[in-house]
C-alpha atoms as a PDB file:
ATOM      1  CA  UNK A   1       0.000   0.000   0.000  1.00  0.00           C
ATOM      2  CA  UNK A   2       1.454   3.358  -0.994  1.00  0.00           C
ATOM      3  CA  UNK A   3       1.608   6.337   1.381  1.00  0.00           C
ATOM      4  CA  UNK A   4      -1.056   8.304  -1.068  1.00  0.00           C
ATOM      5  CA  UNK A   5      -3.134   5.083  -0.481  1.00  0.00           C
ATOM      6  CA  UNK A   6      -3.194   5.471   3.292  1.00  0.00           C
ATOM      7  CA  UNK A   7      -3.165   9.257   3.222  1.00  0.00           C
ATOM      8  CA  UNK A   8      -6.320  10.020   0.145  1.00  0.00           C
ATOM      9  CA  UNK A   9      -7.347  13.353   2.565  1.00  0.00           C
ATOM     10  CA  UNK A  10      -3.499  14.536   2.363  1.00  0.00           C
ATOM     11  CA  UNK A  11      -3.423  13.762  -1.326  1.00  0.00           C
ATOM     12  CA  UNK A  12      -6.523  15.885  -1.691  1.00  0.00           C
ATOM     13  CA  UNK A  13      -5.364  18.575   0.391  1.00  0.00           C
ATOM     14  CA  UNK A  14      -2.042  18.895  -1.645  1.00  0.00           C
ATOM     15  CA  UNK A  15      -3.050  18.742  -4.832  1.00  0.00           C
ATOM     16  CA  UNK A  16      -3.915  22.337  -5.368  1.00  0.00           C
ATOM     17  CA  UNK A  17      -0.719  22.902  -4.267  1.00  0.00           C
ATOM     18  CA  UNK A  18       1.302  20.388  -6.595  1.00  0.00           C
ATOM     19  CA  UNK A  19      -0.897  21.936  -9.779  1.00  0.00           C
ATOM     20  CA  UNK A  20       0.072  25.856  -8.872  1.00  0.00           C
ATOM     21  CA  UNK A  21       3.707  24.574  -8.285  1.00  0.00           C
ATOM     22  CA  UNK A  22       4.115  22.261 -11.484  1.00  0.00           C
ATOM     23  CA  UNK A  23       2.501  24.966 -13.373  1.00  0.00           C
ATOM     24  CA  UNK A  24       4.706  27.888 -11.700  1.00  0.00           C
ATOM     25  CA  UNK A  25       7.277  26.132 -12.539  1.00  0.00           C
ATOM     26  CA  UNK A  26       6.744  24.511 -15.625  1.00  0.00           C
ATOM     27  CA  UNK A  27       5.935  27.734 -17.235  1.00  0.00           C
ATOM     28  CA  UNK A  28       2.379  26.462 -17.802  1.00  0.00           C
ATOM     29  CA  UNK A  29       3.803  23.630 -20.094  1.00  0.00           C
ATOM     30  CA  UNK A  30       0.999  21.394 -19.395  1.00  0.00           C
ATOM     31  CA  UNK A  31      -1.835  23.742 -18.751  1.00  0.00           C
ATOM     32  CA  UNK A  32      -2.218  25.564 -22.194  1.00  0.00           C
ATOM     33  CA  UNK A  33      -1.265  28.685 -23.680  1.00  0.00           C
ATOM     34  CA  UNK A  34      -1.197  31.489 -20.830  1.00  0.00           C
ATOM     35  CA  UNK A  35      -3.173  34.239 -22.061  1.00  0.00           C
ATOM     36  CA  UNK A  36      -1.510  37.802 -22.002  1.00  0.00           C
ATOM     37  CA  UNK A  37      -2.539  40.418 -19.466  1.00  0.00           C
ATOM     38  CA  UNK A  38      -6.019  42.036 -20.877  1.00  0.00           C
ATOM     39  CA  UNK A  39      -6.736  39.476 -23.680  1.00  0.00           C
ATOM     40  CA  UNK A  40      -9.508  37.358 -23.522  1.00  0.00           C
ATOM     41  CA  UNK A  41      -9.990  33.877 -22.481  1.00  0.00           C
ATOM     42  CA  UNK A  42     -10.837  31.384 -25.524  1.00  0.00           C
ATOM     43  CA  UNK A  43     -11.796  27.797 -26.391  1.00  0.00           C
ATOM     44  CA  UNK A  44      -7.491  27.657 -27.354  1.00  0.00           C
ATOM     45  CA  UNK A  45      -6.580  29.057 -23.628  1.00  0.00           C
ATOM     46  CA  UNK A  46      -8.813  26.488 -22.058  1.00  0.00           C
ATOM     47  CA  UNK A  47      -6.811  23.483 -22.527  1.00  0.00           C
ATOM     48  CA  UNK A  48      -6.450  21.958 -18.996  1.00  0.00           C
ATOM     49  CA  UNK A  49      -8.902  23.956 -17.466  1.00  0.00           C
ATOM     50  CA  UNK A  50     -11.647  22.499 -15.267  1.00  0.00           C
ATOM     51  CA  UNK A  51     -14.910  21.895 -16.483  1.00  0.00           C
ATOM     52  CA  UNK A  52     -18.100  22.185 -14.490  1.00  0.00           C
ATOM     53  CA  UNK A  53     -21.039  19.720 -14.422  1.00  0.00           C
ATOM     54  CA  UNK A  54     -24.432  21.652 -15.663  1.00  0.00           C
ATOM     55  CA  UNK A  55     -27.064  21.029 -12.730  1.00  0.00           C
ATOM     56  CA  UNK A  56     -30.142  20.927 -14.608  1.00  0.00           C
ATOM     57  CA  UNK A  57     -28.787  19.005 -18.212  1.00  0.00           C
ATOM     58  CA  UNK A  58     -25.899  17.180 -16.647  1.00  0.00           C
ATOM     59  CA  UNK A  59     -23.719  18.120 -19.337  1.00  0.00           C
ATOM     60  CA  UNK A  60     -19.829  19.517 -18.670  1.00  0.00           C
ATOM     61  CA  UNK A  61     -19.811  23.566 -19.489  1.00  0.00           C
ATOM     62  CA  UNK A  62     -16.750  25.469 -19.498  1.00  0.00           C
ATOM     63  CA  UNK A  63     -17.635  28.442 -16.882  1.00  0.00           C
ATOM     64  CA  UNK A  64     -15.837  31.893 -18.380  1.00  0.00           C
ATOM     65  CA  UNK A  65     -16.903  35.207 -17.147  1.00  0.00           C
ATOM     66  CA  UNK A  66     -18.112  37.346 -20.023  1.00  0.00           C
ATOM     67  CA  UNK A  67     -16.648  41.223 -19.954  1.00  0.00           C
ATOM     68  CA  UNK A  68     -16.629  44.136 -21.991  1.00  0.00           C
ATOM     69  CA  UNK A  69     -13.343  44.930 -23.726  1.00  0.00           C
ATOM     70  CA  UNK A  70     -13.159  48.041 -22.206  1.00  0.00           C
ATOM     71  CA  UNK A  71     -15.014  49.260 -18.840  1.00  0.00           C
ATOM     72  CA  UNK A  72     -16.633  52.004 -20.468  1.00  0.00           C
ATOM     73  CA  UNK A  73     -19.384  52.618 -18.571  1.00  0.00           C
ATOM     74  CA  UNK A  74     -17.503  52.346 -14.590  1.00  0.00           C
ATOM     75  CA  UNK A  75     -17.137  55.608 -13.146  1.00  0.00           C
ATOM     76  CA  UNK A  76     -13.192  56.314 -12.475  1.00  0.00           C
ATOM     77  CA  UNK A  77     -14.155  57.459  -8.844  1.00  0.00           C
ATOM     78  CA  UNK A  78     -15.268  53.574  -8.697  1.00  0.00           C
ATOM     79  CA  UNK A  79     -11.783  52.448  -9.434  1.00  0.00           C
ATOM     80  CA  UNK A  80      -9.529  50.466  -6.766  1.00  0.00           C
ATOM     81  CA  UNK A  81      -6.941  48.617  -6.495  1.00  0.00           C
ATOM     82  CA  UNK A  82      -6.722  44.963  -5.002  1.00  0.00           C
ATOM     83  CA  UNK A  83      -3.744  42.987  -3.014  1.00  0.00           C
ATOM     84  CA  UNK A  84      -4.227  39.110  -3.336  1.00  0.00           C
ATOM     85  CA  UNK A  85      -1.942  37.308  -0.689  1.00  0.00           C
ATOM     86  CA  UNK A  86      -0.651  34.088  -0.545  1.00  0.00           C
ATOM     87  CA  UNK A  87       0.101  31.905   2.693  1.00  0.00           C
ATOM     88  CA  UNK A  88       1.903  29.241   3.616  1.00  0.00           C
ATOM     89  CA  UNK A  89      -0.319  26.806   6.061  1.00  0.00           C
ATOM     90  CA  UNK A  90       0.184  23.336   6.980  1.00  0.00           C
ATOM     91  CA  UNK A  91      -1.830  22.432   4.539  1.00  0.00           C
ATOM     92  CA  UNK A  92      -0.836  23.937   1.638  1.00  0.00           C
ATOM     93  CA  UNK A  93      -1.032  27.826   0.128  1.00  0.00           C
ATOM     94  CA  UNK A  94      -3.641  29.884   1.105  1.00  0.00           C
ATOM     95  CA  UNK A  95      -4.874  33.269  -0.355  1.00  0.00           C
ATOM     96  CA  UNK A  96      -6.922  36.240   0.632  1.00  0.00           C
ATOM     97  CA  UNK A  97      -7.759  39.403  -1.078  1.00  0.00           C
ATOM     98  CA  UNK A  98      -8.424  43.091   0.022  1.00  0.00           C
ATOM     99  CA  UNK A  99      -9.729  45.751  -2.033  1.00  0.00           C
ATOM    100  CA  UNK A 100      -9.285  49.522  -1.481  1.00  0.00           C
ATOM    101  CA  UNK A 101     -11.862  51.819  -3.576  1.00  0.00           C
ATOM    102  CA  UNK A 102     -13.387  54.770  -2.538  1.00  0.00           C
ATOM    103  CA  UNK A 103     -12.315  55.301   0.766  1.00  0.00           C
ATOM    104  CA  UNK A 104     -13.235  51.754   1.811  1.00  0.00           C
ATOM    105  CA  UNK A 105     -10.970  48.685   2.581  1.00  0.00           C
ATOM    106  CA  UNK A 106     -12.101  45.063   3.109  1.00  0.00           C
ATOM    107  CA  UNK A 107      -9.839  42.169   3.371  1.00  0.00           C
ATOM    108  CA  UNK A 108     -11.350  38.821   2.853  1.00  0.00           C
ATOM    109  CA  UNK A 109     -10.677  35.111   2.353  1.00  0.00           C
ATOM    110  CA  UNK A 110     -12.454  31.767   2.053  1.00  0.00           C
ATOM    111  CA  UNK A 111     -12.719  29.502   4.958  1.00  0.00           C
ATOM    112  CA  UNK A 112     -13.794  26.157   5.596  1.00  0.00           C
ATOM    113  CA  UNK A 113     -16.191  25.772   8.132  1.00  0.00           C
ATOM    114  CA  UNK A 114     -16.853  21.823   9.186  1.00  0.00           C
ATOM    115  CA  UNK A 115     -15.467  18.343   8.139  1.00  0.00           C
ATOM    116  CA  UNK A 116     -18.117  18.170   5.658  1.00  0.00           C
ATOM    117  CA  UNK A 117     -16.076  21.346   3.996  1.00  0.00           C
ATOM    118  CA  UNK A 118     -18.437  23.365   3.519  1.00  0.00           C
ATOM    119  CA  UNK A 119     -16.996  26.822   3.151  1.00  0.00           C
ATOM    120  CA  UNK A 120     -17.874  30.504   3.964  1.00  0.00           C
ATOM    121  CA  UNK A 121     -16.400  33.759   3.312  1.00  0.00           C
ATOM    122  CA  UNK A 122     -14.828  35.727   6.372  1.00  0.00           C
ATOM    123  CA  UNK A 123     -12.415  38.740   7.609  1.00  0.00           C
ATOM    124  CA  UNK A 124      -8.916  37.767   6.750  1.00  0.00           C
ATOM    125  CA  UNK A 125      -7.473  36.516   9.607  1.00  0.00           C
ATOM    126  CA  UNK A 126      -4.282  34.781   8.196  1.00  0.00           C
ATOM    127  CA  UNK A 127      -1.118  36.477   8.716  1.00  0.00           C
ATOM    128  CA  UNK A 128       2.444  37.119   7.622  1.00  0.00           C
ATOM    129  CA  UNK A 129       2.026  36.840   3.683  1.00  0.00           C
ATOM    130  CA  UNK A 130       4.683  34.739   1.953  1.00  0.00           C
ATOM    131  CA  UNK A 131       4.136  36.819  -1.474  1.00  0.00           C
ATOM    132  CA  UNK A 132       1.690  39.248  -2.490  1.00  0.00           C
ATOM    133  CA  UNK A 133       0.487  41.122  -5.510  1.00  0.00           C
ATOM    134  CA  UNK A 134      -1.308  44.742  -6.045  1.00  0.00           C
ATOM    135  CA  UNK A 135      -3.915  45.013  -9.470  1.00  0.00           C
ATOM    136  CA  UNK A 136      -5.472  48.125 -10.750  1.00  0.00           C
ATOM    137  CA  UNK A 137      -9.181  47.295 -10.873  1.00  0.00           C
ATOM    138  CA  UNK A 138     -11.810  49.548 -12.770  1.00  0.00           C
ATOM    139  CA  UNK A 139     -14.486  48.187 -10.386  1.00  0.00           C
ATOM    140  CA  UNK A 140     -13.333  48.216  -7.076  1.00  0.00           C
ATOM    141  CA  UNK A 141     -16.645  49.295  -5.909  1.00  0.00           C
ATOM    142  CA  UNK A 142     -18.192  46.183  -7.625  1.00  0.00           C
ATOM    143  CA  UNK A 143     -15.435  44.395  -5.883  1.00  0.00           C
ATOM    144  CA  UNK A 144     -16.061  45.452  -2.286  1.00  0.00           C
ATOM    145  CA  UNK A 145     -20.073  44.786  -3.080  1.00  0.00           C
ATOM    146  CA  UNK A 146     -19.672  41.360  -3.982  1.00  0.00           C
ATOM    147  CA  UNK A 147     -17.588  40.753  -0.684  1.00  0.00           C
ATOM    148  CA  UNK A 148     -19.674  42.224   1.049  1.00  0.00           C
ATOM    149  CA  UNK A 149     -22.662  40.115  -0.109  1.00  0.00           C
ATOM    150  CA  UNK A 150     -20.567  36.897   0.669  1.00  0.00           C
ATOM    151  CA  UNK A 151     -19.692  37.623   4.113  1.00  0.00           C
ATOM    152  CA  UNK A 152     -20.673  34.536   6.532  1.00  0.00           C
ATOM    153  CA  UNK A 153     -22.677  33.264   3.567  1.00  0.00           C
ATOM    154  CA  UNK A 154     -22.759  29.623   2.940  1.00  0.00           C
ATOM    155  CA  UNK A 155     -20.396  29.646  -0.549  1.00  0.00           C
ATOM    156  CA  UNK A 156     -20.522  25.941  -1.085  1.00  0.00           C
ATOM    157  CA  UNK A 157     -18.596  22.544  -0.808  1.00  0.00           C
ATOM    158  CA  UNK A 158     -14.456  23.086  -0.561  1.00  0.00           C
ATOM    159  CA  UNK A 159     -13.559  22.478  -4.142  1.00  0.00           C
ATOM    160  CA  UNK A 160      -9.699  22.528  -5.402  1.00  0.00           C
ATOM    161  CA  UNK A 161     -10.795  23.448  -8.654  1.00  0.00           C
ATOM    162  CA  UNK A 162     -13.809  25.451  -8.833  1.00  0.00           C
ATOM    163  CA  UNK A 163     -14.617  26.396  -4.958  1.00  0.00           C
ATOM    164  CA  UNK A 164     -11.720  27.198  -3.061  1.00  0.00           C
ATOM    165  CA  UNK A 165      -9.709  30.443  -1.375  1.00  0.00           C
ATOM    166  CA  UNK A 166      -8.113  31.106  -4.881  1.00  0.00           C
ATOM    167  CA  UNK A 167     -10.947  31.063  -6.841  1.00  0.00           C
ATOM    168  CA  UNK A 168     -13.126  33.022  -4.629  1.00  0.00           C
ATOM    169  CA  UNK A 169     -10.096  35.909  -4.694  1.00  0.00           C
ATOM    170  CA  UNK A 170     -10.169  35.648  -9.154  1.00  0.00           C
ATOM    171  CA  UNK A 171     -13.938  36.163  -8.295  1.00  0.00           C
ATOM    172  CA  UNK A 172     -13.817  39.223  -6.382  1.00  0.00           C
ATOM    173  CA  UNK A 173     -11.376  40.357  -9.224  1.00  0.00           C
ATOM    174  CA  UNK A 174     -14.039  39.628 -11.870  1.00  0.00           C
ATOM    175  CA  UNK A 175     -16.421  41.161 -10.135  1.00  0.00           C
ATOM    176  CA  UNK A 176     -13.926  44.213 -10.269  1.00  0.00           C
ATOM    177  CA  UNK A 177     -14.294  44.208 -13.960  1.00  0.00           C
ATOM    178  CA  UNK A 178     -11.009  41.768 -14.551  1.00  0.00           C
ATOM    179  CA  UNK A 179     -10.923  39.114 -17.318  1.00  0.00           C
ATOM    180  CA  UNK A 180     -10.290  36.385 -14.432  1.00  0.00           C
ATOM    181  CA  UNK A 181     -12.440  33.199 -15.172  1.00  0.00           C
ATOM    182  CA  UNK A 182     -14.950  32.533 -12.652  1.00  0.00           C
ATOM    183  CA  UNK A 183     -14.823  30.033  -9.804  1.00  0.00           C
ATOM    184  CA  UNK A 184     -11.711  28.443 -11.175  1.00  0.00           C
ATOM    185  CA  UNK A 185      -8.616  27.756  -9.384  1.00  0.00           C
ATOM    186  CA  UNK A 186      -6.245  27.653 -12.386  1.00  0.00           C
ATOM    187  CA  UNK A 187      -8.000  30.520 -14.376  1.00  0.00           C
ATOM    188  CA  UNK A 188      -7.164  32.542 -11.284  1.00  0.00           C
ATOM    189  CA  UNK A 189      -3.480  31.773 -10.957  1.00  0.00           C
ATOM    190  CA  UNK A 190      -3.211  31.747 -14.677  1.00  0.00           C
ATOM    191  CA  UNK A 191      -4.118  35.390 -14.417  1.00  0.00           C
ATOM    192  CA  UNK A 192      -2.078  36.205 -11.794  1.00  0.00           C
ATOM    193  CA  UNK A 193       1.126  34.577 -13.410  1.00  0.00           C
ATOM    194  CA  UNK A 194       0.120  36.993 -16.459  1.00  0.00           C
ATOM    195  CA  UNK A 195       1.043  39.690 -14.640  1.00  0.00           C
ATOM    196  CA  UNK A 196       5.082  38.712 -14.487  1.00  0.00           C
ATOM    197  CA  UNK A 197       7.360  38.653 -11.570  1.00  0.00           C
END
């Protein structure tokens, strides 16, 4: 019996991990072109992304967040900028965000709240970031609403791919008028590897 046989909950827990690492350092070898910073997602860029099962036909969809080209129609005084922060926790990286627009800051990550895993979103409490990185957004009102509308909500079953502190942080950046995928894991730190060193 292998260790990964006797350990499947370990496995699980550090597979995130393994993908962002291979991927980091593989250049995204495996996972597809890597799209450059403003350009949109397409059928090409999806290669190794996650698909999503379709509640009510059953049938796998690709989930990509539809945006305008340009935010034309954001007020600049709605603007804001957003830190995503990565930690290092026994078991395995974990991320928050906070967004600053309009006077207002709110730092947030994803928790899980039971051994069932359900999850819900709460105050950051996680400390001394191992990296970090700053993005302009043109929403950062839209940004702080939609965290604020998650707070101590329910937000679903743990999920490494679709449902978990990483994705929730692309979300907040799509709902900040970003071309991040939602509730993906990869399309997140595909994005964020767009934006260099």
């Amino acid at each position: 019996m292998t260790v990964f046989a006797l350990r499947p909950r370990l496995l699980r827990l550090l597979l995130p991990l393994l993908v962002l690492v291979f991927t980091a350092i593989s250049g995204n070898a495996l996972a597809g072109p890597k799209p450059a910073p403003g350009q949109f997602l397409t059928a090409a860029t999806l290669i190794g992304a996650e698909p999503l099962q379709d509640a009510t036909s059953h049938q796998v969809v690709w989930k990509i967040a539809p945006k305008p080209a340009a935010a034309c129609c954001v007020a600049a005084e709605d603007a804001g900028t957003a830190t995503i922060s990565q930690y290092a926790t026994d078991a395995g990286a974990h991320f928050s965000i906070e967004v600053n627009a309009g006077g207002q800051s709110l730092s947030t990550e994803q928790i899980i709240t039971n051994e069932f895993n359900d999850t819900t979103i709460g105050i950051n409490t996680s400390v001394n970031p191992v990296n970090s990185v700053t993005v302009q957004l043109p929403n950062g009102q839209g940004a702080l609403d939609y965290m604020n509308g998650l707070l101590g909500e329910n937000t679903g079953t743990y999920n490494s791919f679709s449902n978990s502190c990483l994705s929730y942080c692309g979300n907040v950046l799509n709902a900040g008028g970003l071309n991040v995928p939602l509730n993906s894991t990869l399309g997140t730190a595909r994005f964020l590897n767009s934006l260099g060193p």
